[in-house]
PDB file of N, CA and C in Angstrom:
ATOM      1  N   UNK A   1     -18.879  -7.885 -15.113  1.00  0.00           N
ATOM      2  CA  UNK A   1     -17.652  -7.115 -14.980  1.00  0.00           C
ATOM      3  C   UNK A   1     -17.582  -6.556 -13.563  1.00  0.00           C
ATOM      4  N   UNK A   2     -16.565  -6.737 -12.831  1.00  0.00           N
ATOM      5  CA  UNK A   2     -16.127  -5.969 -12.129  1.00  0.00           C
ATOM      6  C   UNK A   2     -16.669  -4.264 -11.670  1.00  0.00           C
ATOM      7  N   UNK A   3     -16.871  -4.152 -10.140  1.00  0.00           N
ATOM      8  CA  UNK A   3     -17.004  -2.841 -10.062  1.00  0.00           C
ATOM      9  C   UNK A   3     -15.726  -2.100 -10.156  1.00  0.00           C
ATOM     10  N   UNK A   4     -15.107  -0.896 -10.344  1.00  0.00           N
ATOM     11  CA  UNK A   4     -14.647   0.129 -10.077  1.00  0.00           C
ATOM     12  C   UNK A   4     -14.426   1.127  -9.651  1.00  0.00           C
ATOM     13  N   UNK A   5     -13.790   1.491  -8.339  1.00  0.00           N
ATOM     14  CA  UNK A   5     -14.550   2.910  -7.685  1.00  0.00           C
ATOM     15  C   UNK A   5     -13.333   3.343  -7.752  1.00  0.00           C
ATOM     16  N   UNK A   6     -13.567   5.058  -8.045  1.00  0.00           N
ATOM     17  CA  UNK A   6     -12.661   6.042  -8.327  1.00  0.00           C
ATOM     18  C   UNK A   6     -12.344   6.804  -7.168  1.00  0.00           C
ATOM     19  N   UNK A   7     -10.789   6.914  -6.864  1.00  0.00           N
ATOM     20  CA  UNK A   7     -10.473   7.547  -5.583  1.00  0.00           C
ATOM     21  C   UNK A   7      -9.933   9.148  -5.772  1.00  0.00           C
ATOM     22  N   UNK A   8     -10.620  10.732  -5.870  1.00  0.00           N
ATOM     23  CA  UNK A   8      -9.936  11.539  -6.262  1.00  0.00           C
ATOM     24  C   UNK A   8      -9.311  11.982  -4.861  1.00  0.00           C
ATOM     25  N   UNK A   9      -8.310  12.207  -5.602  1.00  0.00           N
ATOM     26  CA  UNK A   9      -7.039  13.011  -4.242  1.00  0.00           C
ATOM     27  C   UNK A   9      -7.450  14.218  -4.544  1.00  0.00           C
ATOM     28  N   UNK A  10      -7.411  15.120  -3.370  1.00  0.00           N
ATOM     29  CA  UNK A  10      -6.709  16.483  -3.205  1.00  0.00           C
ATOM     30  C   UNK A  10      -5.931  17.081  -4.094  1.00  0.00           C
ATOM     31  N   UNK A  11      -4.696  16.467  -3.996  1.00  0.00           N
ATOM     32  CA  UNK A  11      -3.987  16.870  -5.029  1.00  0.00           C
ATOM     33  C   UNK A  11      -3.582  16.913  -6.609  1.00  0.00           C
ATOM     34  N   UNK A  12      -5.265  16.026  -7.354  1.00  0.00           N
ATOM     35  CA  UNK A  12      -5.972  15.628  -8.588  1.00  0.00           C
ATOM     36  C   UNK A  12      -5.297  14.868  -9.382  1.00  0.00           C
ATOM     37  N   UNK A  13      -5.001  14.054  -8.397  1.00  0.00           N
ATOM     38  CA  UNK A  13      -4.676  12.462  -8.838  1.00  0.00           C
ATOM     39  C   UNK A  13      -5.800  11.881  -8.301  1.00  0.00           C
ATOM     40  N   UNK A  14      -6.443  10.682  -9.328  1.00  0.00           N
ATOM     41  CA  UNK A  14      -7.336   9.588  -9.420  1.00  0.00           C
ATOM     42  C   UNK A  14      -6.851   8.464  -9.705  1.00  0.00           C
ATOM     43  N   UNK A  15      -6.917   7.717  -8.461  1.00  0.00           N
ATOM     44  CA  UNK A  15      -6.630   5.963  -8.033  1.00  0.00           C
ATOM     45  C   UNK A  15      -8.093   5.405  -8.382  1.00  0.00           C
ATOM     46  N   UNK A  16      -7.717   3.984  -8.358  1.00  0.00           N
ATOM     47  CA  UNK A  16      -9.042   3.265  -8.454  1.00  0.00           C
ATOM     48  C   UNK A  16      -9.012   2.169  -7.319  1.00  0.00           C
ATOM     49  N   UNK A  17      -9.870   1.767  -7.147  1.00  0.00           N
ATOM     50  CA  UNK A  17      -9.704   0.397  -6.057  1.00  0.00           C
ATOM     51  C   UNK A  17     -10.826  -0.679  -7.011  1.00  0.00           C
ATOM     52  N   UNK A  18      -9.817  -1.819  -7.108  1.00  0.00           N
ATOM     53  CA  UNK A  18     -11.391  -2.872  -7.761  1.00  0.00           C
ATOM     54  C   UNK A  18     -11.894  -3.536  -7.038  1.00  0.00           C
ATOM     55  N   UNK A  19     -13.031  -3.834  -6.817  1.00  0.00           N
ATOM     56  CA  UNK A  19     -13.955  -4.454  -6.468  1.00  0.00           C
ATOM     57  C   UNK A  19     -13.182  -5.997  -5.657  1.00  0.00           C
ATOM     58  N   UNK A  20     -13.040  -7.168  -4.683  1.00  0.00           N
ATOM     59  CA  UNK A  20     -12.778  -7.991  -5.052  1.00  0.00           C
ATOM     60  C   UNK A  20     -11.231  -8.656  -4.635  1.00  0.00           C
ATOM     61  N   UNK A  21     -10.225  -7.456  -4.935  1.00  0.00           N
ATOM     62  CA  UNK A  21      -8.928  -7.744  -4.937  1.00  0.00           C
ATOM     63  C   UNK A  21      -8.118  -8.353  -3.424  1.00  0.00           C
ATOM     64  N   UNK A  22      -9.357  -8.255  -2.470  1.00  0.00           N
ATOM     65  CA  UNK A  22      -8.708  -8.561  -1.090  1.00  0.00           C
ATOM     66  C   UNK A  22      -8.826 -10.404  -0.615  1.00  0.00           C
ATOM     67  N   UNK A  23      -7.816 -10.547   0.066  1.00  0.00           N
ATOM     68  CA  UNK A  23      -7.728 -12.571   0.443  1.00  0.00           C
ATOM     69  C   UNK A  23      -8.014 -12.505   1.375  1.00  0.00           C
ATOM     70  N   UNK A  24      -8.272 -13.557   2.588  1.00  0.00           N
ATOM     71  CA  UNK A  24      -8.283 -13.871   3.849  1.00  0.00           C
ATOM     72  C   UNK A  24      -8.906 -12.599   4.633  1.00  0.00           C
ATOM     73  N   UNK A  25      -8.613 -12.118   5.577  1.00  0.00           N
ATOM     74  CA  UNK A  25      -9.103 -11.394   6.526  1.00  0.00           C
ATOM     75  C   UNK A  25      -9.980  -9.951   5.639  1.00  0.00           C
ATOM     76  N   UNK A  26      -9.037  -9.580   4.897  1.00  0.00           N
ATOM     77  CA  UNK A  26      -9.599  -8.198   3.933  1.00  0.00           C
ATOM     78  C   UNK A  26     -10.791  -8.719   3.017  1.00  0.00           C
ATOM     79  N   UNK A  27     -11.085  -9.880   3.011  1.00  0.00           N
ATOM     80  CA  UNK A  27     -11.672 -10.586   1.749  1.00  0.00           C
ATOM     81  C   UNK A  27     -13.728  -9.995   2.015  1.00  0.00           C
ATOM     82  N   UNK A  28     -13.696  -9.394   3.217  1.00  0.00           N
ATOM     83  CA  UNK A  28     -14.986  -8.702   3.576  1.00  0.00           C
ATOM     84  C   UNK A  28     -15.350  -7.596   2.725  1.00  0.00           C
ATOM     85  N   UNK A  29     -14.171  -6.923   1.711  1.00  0.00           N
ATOM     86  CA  UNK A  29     -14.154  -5.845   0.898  1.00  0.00           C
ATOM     87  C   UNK A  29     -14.139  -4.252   1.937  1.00  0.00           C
ATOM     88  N   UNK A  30     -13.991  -4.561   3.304  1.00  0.00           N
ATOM     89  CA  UNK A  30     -13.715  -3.683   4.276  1.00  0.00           C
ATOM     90  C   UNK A  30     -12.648  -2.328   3.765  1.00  0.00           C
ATOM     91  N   UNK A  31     -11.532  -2.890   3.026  1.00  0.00           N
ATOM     92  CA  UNK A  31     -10.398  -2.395   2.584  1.00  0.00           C
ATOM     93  C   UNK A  31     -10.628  -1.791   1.528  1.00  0.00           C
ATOM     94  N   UNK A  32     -10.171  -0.868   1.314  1.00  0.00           N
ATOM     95  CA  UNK A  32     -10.093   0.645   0.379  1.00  0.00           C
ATOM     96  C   UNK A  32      -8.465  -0.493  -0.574  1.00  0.00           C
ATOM     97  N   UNK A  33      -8.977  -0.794  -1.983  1.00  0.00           N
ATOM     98  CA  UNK A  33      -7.338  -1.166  -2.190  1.00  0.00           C
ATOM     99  C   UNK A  33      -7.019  -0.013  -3.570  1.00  0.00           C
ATOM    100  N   UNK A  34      -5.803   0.399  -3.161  1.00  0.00           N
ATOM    101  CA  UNK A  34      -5.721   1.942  -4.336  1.00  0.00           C
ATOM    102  C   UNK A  34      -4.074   1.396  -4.946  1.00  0.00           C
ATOM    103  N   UNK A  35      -4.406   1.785  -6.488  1.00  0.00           N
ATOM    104  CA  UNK A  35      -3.435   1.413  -7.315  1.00  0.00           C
ATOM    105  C   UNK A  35      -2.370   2.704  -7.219  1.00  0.00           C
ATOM    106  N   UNK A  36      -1.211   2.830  -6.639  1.00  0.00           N
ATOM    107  CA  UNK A  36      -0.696   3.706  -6.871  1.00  0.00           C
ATOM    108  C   UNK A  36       0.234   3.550  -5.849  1.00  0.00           C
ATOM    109  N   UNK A  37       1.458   4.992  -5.805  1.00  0.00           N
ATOM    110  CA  UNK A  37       2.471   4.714  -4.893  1.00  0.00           C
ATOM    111  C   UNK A  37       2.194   4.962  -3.563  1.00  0.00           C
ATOM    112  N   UNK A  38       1.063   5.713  -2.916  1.00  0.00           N
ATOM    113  CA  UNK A  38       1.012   5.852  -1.434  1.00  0.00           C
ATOM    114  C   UNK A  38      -0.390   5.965  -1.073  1.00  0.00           C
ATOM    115  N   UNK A  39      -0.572   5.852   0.266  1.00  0.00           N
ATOM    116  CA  UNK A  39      -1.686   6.151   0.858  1.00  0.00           C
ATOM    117  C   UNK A  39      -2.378   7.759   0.538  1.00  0.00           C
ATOM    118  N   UNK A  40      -3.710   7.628   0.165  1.00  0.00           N
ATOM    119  CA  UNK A  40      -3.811   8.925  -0.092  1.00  0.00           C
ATOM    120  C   UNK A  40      -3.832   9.619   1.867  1.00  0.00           C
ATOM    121  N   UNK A  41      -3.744   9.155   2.425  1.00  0.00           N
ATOM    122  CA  UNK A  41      -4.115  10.105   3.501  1.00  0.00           C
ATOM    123  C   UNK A  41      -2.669   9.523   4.496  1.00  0.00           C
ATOM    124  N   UNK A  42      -2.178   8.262   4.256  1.00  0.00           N
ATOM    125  CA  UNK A  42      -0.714   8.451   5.506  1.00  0.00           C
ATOM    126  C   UNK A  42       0.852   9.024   4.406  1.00  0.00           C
ATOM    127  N   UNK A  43       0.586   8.846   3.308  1.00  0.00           N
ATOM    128  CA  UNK A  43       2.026   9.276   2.161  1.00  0.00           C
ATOM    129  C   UNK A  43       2.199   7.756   1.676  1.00  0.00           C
ATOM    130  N   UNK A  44       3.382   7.687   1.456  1.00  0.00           N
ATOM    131  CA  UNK A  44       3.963   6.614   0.771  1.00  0.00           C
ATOM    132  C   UNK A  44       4.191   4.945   1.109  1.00  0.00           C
ATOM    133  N   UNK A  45       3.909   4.112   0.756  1.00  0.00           N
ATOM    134  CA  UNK A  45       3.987   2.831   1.384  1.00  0.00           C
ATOM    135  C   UNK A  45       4.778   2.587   2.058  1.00  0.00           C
ATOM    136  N   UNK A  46       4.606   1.875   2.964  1.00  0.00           N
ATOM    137  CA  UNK A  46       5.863   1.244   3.986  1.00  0.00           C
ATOM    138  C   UNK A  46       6.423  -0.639   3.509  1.00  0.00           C
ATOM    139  N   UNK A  47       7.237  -0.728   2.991  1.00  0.00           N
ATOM    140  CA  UNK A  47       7.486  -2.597   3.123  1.00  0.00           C
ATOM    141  C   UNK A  47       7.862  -2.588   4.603  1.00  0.00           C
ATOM    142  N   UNK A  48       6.817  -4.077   5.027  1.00  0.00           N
ATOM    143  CA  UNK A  48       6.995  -4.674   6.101  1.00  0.00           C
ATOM    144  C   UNK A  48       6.843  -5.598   5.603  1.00  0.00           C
ATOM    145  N   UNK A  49       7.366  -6.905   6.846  1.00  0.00           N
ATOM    146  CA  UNK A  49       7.881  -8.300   6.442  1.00  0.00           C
ATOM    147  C   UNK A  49       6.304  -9.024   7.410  1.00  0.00           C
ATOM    148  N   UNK A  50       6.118 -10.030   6.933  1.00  0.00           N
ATOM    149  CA  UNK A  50       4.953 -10.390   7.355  1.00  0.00           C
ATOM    150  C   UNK A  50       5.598 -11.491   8.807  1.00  0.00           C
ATOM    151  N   UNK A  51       4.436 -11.227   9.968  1.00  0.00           N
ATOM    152  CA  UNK A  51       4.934 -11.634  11.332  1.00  0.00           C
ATOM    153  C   UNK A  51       5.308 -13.327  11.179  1.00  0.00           C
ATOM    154  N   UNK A  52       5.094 -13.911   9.891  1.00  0.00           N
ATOM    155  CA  UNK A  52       5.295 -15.732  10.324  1.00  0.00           C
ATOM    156  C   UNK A  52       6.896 -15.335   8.823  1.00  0.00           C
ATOM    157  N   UNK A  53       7.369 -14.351   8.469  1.00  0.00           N
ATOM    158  CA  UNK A  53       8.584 -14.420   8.018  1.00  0.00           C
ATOM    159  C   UNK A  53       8.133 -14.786   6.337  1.00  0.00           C
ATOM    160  N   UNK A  54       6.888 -14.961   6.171  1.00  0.00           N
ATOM    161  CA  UNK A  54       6.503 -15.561   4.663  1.00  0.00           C
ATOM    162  C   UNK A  54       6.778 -14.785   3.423  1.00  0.00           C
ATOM    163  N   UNK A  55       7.145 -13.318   4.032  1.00  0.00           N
ATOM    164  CA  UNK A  55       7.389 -12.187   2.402  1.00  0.00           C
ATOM    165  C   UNK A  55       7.132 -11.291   2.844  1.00  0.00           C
ATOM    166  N   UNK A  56       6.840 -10.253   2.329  1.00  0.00           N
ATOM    167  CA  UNK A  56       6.745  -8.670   2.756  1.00  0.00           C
ATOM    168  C   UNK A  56       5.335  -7.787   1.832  1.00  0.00           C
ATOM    169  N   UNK A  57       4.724  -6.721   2.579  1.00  0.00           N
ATOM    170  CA  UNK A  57       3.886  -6.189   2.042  1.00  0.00           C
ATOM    171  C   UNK A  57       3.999  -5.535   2.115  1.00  0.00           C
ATOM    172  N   UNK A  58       2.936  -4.131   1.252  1.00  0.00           N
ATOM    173  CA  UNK A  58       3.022  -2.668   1.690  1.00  0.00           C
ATOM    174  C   UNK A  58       1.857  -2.044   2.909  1.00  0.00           C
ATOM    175  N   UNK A  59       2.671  -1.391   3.230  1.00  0.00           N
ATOM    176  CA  UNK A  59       1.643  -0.470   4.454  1.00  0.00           C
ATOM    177  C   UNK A  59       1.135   0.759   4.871  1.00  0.00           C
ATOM    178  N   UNK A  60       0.747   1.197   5.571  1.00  0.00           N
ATOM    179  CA  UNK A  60       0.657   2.383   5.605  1.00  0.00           C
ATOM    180  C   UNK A  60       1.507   2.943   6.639  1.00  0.00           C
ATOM    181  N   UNK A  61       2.083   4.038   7.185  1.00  0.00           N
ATOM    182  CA  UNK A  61       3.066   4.390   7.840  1.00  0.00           C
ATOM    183  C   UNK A  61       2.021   4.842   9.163  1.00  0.00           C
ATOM    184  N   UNK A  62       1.600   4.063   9.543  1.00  0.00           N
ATOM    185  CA  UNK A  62       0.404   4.644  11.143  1.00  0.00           C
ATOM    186  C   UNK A  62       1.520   4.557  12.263  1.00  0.00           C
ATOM    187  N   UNK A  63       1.382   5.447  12.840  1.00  0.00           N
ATOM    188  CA  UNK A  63       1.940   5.513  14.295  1.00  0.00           C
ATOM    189  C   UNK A  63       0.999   4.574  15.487  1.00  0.00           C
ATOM    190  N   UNK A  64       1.762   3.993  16.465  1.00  0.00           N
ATOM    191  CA  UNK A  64       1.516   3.201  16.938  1.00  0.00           C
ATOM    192  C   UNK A  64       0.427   3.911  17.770  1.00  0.00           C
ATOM    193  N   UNK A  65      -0.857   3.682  18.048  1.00  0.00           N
ATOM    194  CA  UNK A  65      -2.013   4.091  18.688  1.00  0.00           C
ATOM    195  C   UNK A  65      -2.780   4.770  17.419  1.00  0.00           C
ATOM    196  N   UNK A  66      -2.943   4.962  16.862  1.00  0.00           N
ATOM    197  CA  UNK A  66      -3.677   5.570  15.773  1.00  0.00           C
ATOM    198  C   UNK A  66      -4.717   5.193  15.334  1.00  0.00           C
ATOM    199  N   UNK A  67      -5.780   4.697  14.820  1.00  0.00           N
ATOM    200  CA  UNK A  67      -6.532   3.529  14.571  1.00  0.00           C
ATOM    201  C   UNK A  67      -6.414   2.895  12.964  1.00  0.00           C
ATOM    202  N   UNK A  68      -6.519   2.359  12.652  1.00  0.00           N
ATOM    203  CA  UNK A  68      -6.404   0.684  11.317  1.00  0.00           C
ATOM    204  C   UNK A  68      -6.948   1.844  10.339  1.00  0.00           C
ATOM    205  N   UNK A  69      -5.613   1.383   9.457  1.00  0.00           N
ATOM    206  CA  UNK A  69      -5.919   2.583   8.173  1.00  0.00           C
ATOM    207  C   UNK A  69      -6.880   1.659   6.805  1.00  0.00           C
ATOM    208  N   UNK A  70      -7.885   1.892   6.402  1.00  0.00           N
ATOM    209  CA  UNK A  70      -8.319   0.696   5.431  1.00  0.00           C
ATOM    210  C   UNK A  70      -7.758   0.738   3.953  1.00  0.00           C
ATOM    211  N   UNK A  71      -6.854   1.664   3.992  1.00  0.00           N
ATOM    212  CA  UNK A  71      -6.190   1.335   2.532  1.00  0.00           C
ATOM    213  C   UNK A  71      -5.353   0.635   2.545  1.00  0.00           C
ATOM    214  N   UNK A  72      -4.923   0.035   1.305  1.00  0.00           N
ATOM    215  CA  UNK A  72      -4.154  -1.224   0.825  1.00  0.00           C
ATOM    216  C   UNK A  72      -3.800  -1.049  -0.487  1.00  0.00           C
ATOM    217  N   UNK A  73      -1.849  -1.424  -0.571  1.00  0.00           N
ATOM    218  CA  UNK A  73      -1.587  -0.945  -2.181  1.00  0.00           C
ATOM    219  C   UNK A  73      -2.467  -2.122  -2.663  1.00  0.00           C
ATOM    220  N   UNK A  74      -2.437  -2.329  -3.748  1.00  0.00           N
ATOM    221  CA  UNK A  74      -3.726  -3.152  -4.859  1.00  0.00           C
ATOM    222  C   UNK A  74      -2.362  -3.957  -5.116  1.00  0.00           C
ATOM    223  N   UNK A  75      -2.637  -5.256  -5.761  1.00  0.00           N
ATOM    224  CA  UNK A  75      -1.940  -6.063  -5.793  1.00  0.00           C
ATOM    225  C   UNK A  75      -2.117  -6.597  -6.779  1.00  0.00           C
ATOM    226  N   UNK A  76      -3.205  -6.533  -7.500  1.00  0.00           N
ATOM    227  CA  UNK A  76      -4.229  -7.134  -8.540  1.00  0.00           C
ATOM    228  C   UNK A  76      -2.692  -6.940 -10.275  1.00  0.00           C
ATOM    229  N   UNK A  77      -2.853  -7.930 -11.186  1.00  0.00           N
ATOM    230  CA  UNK A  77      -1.571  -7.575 -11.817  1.00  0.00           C
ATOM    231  C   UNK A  77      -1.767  -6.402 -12.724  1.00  0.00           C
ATOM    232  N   UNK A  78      -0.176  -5.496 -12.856  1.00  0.00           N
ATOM    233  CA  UNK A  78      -0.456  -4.337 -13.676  1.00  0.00           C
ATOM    234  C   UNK A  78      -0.616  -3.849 -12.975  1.00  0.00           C
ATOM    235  N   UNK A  79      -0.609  -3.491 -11.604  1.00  0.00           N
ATOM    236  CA  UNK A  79      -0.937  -2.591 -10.435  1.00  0.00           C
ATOM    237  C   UNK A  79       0.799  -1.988 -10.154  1.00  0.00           C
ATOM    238  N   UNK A  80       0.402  -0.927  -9.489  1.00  0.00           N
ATOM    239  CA  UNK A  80       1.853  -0.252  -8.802  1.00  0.00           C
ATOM    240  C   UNK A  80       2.405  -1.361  -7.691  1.00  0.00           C
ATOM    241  N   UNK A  81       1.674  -1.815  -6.707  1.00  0.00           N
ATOM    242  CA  UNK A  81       3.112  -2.768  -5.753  1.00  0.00           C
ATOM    243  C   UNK A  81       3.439  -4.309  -6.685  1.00  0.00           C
ATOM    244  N   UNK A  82       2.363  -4.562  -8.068  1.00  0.00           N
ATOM    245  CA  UNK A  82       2.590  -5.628  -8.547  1.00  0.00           C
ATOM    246  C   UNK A  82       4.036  -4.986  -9.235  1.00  0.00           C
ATOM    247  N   UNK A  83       3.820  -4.327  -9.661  1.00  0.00           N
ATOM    248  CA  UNK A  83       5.365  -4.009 -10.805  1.00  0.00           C
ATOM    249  C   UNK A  83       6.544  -3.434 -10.161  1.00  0.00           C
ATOM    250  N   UNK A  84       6.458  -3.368  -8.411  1.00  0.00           N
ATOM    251  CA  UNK A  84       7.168  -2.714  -7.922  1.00  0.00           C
ATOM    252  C   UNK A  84       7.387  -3.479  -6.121  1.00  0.00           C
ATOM    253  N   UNK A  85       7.304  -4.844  -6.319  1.00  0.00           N
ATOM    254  CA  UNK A  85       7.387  -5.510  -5.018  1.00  0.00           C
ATOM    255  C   UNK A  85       7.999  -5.756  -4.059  1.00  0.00           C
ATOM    256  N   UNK A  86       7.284  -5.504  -2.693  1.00  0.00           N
ATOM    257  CA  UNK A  86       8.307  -4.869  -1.691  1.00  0.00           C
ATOM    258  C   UNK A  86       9.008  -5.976  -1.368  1.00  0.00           C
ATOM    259  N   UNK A  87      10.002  -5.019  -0.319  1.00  0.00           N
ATOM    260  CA  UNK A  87      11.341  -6.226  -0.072  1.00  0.00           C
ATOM    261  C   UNK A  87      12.091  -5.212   1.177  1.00  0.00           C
ATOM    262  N   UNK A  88      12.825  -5.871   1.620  1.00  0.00           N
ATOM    263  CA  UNK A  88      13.490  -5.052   2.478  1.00  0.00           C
ATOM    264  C   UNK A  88      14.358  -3.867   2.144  1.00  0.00           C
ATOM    265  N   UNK A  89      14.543  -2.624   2.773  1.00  0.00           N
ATOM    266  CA  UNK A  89      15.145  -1.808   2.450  1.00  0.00           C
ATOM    267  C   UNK A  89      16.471  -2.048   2.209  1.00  0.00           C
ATOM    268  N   UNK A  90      17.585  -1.073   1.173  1.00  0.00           N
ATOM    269  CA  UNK A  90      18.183  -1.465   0.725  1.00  0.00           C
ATOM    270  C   UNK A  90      19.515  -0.838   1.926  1.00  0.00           C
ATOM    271  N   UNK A  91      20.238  -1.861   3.081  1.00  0.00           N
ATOM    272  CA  UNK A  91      20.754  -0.844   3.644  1.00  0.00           C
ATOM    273  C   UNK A  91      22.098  -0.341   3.761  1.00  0.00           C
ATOM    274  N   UNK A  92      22.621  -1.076   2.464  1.00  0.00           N
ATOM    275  CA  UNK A  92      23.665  -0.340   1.654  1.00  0.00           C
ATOM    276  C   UNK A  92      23.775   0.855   1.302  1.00  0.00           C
ATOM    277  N   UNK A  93      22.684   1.158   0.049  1.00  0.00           N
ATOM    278  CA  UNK A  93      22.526   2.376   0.439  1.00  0.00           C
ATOM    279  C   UNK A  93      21.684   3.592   0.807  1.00  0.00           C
ATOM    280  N   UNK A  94      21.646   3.038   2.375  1.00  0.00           N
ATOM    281  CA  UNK A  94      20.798   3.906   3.064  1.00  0.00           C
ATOM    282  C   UNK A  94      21.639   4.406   4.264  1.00  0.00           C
ATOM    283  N   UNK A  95      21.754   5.601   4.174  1.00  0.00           N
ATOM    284  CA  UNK A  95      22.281   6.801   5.056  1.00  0.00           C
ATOM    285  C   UNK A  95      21.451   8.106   5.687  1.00  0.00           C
ATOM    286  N   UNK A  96      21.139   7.463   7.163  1.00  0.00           N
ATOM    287  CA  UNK A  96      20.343   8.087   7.709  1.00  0.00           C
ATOM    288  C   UNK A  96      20.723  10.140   8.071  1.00  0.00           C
ATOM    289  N   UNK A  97      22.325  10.222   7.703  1.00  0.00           N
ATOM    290  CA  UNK A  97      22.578  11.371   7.804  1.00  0.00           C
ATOM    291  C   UNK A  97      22.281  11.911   6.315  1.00  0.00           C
ATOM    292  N   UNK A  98      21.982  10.873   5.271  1.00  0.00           N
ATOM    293  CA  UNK A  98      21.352  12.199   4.122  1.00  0.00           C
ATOM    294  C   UNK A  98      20.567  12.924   3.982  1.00  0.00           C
ATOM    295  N   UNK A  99      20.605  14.058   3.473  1.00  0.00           N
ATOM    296  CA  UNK A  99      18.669  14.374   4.024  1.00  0.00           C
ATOM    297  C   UNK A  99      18.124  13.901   2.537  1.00  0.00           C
ATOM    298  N   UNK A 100      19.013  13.695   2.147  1.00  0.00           N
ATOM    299  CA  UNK A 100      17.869  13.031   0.340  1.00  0.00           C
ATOM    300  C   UNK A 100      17.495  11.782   0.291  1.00  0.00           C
ATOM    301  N   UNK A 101      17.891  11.014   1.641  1.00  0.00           N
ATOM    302  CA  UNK A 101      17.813   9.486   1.595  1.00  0.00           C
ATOM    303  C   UNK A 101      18.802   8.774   1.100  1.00  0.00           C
TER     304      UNK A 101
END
């Protein structure tokens, strides 16, 4: 079976990351991957579109110079970005003068 490691937040929410869940470059298990809606330490995922145009993932919201955040939404199925997959923002309706979004 599979390992499991338990991620407690601050704010006493507990993510898990499994063991395993990373492909290609992440596949070193380097990556923190946490089931849930945001980074525990940048906030909420970012969809970005991947640089060869192939689909979109989630991210973490790092400011440019910052250094490589190792979390990653989990992808694994039954996961939060599995049941909730990114895509481009919607920019119909998105109005940058709302303050509610």
């Amino acid at each position: 079976m599979p390992e499991i490691t338990l991620i407690f937040a601050e704010d006493g929410s507990v993510r898990w990351k499994p063991a395993g869940n990373a492909k290609g470059r992440a596949a070193t298990g380097n990556d923190d991957w946490v089931d849930g809606p945001e980074c525990p330490i940048h906030g909420p995922w970012v969809p970005k579109q991947r640089r060869d145009g192939s689909g979109w993932f989630y991210s973490c919201n790092v400011a440019a110079g910052e250094p490589y955040c190792k979390k990653r939404a989990s992808t694994r199925p039954g996961s939060w970005a599995d049941q909730n997959p990114p895509g481009p923002p919607d920019e119909e309706w998105y109005d940058p003068e709302d303050p509610l979004g």
